[in-house]
PDB file of N, CA and C in Angstrom:
ATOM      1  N   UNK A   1      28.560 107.078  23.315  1.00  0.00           N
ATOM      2  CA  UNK A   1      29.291 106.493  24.420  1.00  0.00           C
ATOM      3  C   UNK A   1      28.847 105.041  24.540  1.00  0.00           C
ATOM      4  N   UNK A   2      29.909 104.102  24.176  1.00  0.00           N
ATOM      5  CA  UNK A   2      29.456 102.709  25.006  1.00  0.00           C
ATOM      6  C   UNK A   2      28.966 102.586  26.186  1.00  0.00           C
ATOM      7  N   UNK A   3      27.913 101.055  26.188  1.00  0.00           N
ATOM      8  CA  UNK A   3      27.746 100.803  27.182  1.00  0.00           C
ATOM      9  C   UNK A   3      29.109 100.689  28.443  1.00  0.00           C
ATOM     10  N   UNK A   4      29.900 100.117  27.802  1.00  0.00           N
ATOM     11  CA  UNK A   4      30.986  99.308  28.975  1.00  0.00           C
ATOM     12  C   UNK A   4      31.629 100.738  29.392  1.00  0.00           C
ATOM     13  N   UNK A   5      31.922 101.887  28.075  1.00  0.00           N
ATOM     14  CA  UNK A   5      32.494 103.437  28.944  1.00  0.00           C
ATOM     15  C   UNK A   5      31.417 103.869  29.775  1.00  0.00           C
ATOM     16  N   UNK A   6      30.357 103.517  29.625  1.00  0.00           N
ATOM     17  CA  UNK A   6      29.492 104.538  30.926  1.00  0.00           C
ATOM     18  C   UNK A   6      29.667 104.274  32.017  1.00  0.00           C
ATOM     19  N   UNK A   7      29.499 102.022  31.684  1.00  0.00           N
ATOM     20  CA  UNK A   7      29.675 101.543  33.622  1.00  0.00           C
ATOM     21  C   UNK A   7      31.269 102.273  34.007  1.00  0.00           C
ATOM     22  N   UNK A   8      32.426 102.263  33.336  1.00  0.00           N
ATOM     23  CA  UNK A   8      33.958 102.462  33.638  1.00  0.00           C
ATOM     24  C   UNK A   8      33.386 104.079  34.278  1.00  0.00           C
ATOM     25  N   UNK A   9      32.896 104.872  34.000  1.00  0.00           N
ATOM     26  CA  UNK A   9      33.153 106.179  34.157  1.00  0.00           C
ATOM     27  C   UNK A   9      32.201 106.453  35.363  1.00  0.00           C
ATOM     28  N   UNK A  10      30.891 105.664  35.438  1.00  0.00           N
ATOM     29  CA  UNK A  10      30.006 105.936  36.629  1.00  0.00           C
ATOM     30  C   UNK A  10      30.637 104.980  37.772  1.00  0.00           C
ATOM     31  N   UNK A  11      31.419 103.713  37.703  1.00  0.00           N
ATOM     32  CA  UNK A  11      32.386 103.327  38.329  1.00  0.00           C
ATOM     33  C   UNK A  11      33.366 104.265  39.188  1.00  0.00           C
ATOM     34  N   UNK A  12      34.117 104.917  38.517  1.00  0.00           N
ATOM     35  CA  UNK A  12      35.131 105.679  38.806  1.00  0.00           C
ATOM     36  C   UNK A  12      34.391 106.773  39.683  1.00  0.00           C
ATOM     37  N   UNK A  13      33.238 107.572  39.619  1.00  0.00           N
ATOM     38  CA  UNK A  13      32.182 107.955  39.749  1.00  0.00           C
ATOM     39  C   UNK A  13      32.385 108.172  41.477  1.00  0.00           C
ATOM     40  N   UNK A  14      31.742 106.556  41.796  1.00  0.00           N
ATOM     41  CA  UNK A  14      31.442 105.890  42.987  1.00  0.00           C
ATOM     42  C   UNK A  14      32.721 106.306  43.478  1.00  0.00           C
ATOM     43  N   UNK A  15      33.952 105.601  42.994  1.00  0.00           N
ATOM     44  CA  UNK A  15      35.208 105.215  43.653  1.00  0.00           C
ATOM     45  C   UNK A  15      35.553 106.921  44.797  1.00  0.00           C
ATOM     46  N   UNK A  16      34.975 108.108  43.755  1.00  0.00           N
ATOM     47  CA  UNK A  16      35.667 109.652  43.549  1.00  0.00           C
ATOM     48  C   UNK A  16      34.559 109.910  44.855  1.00  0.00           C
ATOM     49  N   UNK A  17      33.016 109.584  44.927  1.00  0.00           N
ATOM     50  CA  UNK A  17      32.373 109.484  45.772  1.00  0.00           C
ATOM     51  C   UNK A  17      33.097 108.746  47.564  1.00  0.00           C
ATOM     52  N   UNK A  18      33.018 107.815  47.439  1.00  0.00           N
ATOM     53  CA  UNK A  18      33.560 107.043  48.564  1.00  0.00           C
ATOM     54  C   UNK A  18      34.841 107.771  49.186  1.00  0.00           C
ATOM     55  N   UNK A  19      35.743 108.306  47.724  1.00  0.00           N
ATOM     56  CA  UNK A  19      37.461 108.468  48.630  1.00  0.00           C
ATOM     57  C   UNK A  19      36.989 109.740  48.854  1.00  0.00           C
ATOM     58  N   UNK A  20      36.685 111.094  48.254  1.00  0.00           N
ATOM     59  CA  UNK A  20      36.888 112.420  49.098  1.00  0.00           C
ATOM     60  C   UNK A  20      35.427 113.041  48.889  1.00  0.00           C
ATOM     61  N   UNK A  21      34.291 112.433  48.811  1.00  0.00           N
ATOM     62  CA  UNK A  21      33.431 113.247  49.299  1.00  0.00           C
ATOM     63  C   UNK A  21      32.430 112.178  50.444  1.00  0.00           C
ATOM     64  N   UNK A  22      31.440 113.361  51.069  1.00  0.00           N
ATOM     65  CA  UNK A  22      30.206 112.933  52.275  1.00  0.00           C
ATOM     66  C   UNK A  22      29.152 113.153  51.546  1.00  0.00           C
ATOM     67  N   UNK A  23      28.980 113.199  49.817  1.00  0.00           N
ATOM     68  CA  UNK A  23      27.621 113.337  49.397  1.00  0.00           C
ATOM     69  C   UNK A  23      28.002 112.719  47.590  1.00  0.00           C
ATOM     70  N   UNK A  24      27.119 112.594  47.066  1.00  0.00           N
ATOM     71  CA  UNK A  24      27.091 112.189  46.375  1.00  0.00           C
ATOM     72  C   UNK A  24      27.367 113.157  45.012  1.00  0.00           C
ATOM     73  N   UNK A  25      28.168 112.953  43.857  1.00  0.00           N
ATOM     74  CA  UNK A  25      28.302 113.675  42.814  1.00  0.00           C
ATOM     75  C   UNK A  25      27.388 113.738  41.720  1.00  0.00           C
ATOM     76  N   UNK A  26      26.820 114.806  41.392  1.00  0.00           N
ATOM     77  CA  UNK A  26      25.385 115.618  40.779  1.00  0.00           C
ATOM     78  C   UNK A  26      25.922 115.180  39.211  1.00  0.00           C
ATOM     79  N   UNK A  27      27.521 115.491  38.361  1.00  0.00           N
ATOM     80  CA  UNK A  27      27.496 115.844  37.224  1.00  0.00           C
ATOM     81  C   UNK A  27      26.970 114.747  36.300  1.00  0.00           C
ATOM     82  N   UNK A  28      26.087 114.243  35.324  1.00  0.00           N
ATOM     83  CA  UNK A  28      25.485 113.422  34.707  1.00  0.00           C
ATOM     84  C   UNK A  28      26.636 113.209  33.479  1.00  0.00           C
ATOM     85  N   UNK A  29      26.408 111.782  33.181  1.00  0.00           N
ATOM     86  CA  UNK A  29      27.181 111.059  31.993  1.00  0.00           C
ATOM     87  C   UNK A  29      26.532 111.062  30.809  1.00  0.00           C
ATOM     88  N   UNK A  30      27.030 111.912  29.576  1.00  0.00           N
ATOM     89  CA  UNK A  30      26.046 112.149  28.883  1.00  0.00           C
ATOM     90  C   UNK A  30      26.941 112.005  27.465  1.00  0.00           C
ATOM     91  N   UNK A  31      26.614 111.408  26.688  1.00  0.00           N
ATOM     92  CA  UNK A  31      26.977 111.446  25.124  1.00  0.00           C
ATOM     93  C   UNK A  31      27.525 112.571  24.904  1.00  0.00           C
ATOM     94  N   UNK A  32      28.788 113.054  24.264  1.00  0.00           N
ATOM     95  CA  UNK A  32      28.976 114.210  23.637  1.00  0.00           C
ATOM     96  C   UNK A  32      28.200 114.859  22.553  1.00  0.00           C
ATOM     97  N   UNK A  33      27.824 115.731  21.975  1.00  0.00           N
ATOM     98  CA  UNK A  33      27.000 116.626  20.786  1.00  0.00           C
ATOM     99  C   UNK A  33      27.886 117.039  20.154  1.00  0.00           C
ATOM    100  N   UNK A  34      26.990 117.643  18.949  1.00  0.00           N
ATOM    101  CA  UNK A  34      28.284 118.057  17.992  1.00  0.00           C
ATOM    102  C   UNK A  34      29.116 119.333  18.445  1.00  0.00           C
ATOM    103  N   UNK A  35      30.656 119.019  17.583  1.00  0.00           N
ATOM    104  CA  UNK A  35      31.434 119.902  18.299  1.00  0.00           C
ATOM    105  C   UNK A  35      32.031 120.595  16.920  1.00  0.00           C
ATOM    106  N   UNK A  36      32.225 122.162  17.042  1.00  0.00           N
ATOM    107  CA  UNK A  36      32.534 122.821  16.300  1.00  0.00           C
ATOM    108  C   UNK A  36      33.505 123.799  16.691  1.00  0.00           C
ATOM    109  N   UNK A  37      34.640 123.723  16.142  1.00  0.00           N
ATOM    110  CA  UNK A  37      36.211 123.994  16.186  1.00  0.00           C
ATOM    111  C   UNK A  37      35.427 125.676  15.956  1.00  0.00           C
ATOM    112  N   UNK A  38      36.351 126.445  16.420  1.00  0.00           N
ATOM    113  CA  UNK A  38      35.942 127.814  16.731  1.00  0.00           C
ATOM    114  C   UNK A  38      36.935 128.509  15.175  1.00  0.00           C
ATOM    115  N   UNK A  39      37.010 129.532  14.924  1.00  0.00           N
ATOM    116  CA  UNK A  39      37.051 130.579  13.946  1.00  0.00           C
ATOM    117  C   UNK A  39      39.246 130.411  14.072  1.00  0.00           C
ATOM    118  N   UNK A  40      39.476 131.013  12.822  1.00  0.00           N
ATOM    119  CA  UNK A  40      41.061 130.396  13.019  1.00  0.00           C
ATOM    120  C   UNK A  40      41.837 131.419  14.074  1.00  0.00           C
ATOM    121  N   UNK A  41      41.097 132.656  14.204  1.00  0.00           N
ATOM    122  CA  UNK A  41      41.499 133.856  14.944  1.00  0.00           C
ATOM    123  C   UNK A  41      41.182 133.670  16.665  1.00  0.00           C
ATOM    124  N   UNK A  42      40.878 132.271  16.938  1.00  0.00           N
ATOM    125  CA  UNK A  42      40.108 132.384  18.037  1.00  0.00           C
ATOM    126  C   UNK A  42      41.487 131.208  18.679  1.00  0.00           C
ATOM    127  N   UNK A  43      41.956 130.104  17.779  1.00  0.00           N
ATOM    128  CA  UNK A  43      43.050 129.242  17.924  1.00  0.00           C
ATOM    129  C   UNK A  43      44.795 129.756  18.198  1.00  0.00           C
ATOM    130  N   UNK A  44      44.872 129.052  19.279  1.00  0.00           N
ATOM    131  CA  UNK A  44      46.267 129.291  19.970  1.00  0.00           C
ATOM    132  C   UNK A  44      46.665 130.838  20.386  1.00  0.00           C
ATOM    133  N   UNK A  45      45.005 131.429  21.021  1.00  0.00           N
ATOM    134  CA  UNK A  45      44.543 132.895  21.718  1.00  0.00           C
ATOM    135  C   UNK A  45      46.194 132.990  22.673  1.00  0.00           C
ATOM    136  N   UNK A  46      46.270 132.238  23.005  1.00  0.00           N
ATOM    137  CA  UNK A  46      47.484 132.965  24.191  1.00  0.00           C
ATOM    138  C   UNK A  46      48.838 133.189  23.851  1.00  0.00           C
ATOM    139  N   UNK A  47      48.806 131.882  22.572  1.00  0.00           N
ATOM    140  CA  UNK A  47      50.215 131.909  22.245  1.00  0.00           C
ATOM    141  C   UNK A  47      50.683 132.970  21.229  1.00  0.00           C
ATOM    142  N   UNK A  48      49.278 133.337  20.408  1.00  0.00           N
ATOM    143  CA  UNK A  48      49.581 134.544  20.239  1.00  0.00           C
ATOM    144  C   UNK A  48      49.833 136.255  20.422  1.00  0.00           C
ATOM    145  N   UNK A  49      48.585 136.302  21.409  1.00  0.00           N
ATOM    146  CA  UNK A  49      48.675 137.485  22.164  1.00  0.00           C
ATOM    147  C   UNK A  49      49.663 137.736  23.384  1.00  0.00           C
ATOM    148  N   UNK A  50      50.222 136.216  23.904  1.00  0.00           N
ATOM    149  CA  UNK A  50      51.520 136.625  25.032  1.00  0.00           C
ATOM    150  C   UNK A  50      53.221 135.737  24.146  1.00  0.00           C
ATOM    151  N   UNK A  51      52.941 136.235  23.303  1.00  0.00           N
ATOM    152  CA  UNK A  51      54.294 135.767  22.234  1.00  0.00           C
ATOM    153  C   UNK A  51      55.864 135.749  23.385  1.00  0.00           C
ATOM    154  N   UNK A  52      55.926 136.542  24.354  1.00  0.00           N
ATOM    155  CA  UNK A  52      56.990 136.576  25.642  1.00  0.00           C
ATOM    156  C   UNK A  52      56.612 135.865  27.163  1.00  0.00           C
ATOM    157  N   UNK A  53      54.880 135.782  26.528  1.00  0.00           N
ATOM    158  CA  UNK A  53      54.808 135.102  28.276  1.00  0.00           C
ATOM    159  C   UNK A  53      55.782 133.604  28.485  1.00  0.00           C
ATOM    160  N   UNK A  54      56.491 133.093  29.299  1.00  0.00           N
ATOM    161  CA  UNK A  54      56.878 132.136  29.753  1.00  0.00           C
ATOM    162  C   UNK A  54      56.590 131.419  31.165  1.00  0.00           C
ATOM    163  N   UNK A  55      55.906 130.501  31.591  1.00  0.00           N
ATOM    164  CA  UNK A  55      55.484 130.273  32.912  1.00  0.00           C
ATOM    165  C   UNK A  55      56.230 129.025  33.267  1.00  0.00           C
ATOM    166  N   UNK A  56      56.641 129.301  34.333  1.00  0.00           N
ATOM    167  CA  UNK A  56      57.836 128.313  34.815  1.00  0.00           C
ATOM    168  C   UNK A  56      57.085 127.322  36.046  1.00  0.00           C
ATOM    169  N   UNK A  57      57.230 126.387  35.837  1.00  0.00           N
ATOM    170  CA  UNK A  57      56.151 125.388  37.053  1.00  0.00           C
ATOM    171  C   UNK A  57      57.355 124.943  37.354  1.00  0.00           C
TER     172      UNK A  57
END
């Protein structure tokens, strides 16, 4: 993570602080780790097991 994305994100941070909360936000800004794509049986779980679901918003 860049420097300049950490100030933008602990920025935004403050802003999320000030508009709707009375305490301060706990979650820490932290570099991502490595990330490992899951098994091919584990990808697009819903779209395969609800092949008829349709959800209407």
């Amino acid at each position: 993570m860049t420097t300049d994305s950490k100030k933008a994100k602990e920025k935004k941070f403050k802003l999320l602080e000030n508009r709707f909360l009375n305490k301060p936000i706990v979650t820490q800004i932290v570099s991502a780790s490595d990330f490992w794509e899951a098994e091919e049986y584990h990808q697009k779980y819903e779209e395969k097991r609800y092949k008829n679901l349709q959800i209407n918003l």
